[in-house]
PDB file of N, CA and C in Angstrom:
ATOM      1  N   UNK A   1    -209.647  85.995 -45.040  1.00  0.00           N
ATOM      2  CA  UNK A   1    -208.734  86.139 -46.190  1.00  0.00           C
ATOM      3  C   UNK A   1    -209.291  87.194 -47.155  1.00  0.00           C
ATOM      4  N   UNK A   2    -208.675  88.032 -47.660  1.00  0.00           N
ATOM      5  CA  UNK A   2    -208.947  89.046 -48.490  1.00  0.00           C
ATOM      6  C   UNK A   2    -209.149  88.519 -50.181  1.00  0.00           C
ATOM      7  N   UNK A   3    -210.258  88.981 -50.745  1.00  0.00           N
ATOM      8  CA  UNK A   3    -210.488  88.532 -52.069  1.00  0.00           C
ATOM      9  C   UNK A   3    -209.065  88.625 -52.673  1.00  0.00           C
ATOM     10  N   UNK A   4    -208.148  89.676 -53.134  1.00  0.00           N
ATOM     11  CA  UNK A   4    -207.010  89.579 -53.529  1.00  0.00           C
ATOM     12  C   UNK A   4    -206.266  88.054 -53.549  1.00  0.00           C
ATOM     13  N   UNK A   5    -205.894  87.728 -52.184  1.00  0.00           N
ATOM     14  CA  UNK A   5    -205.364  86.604 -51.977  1.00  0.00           C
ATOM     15  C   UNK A   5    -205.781  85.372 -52.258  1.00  0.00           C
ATOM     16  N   UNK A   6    -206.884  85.149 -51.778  1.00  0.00           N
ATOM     17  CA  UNK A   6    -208.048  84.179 -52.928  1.00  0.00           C
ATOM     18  C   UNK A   6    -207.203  84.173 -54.580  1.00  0.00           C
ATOM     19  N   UNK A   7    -207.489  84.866 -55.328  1.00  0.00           N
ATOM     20  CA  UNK A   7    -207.567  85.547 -56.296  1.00  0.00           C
ATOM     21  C   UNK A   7    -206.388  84.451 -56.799  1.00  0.00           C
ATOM     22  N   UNK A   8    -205.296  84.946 -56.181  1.00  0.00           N
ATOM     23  CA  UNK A   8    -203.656  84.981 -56.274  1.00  0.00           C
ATOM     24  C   UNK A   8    -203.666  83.440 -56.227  1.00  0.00           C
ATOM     25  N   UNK A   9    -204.103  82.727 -55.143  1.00  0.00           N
ATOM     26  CA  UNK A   9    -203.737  81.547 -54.640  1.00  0.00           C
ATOM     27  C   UNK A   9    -204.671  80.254 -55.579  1.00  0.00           C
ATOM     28  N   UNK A  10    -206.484  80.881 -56.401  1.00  0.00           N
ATOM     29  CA  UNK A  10    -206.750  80.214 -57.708  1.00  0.00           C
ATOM     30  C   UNK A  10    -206.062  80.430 -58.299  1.00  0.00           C
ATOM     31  N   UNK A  11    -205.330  81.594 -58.959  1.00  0.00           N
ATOM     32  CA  UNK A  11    -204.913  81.385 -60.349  1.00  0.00           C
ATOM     33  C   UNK A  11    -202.559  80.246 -60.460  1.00  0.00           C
ATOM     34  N   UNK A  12    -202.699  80.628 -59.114  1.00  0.00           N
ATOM     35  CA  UNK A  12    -201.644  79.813 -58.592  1.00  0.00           C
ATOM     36  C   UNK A  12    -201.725  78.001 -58.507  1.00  0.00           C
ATOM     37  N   UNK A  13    -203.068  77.863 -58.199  1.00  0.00           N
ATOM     38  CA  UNK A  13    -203.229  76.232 -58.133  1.00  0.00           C
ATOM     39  C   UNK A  13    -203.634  76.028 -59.722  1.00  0.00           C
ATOM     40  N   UNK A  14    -204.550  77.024 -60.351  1.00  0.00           N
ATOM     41  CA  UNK A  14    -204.783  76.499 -62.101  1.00  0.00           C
ATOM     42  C   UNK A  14    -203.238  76.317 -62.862  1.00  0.00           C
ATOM     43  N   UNK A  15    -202.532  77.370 -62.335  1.00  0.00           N
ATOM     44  CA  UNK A  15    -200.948  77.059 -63.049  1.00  0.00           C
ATOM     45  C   UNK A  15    -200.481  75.713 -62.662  1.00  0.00           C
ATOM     46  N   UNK A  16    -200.212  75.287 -61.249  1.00  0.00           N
ATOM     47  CA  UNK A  16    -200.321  74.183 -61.141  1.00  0.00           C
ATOM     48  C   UNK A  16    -200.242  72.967 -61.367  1.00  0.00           C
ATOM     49  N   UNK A  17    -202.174  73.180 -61.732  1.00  0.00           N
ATOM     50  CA  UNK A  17    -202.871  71.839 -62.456  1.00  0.00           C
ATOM     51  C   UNK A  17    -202.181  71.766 -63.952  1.00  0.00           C
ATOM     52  N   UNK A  18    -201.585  72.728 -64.762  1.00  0.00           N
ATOM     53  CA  UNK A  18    -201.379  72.608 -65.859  1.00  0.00           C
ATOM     54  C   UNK A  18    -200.120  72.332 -66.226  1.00  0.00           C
ATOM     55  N   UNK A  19    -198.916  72.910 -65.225  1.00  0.00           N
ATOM     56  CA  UNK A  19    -197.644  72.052 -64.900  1.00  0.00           C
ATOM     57  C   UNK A  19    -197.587  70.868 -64.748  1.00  0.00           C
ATOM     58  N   UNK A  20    -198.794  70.213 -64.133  1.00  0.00           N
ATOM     59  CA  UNK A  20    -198.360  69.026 -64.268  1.00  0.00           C
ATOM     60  C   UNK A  20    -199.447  67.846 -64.668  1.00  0.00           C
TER      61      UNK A  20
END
């Protein structure tokens, strides 16, 4: 997996955690 995507897919699960 490319750091980018990493990247994308933490700041995607912190949104997430804070939705709900």
């Amino acid at each position: 997996m490319s750091q980018r995507k990493i990247k994308k897919i933490r700041a995607e699960e912190k949104i997430a955690q804070k939705a709900s």
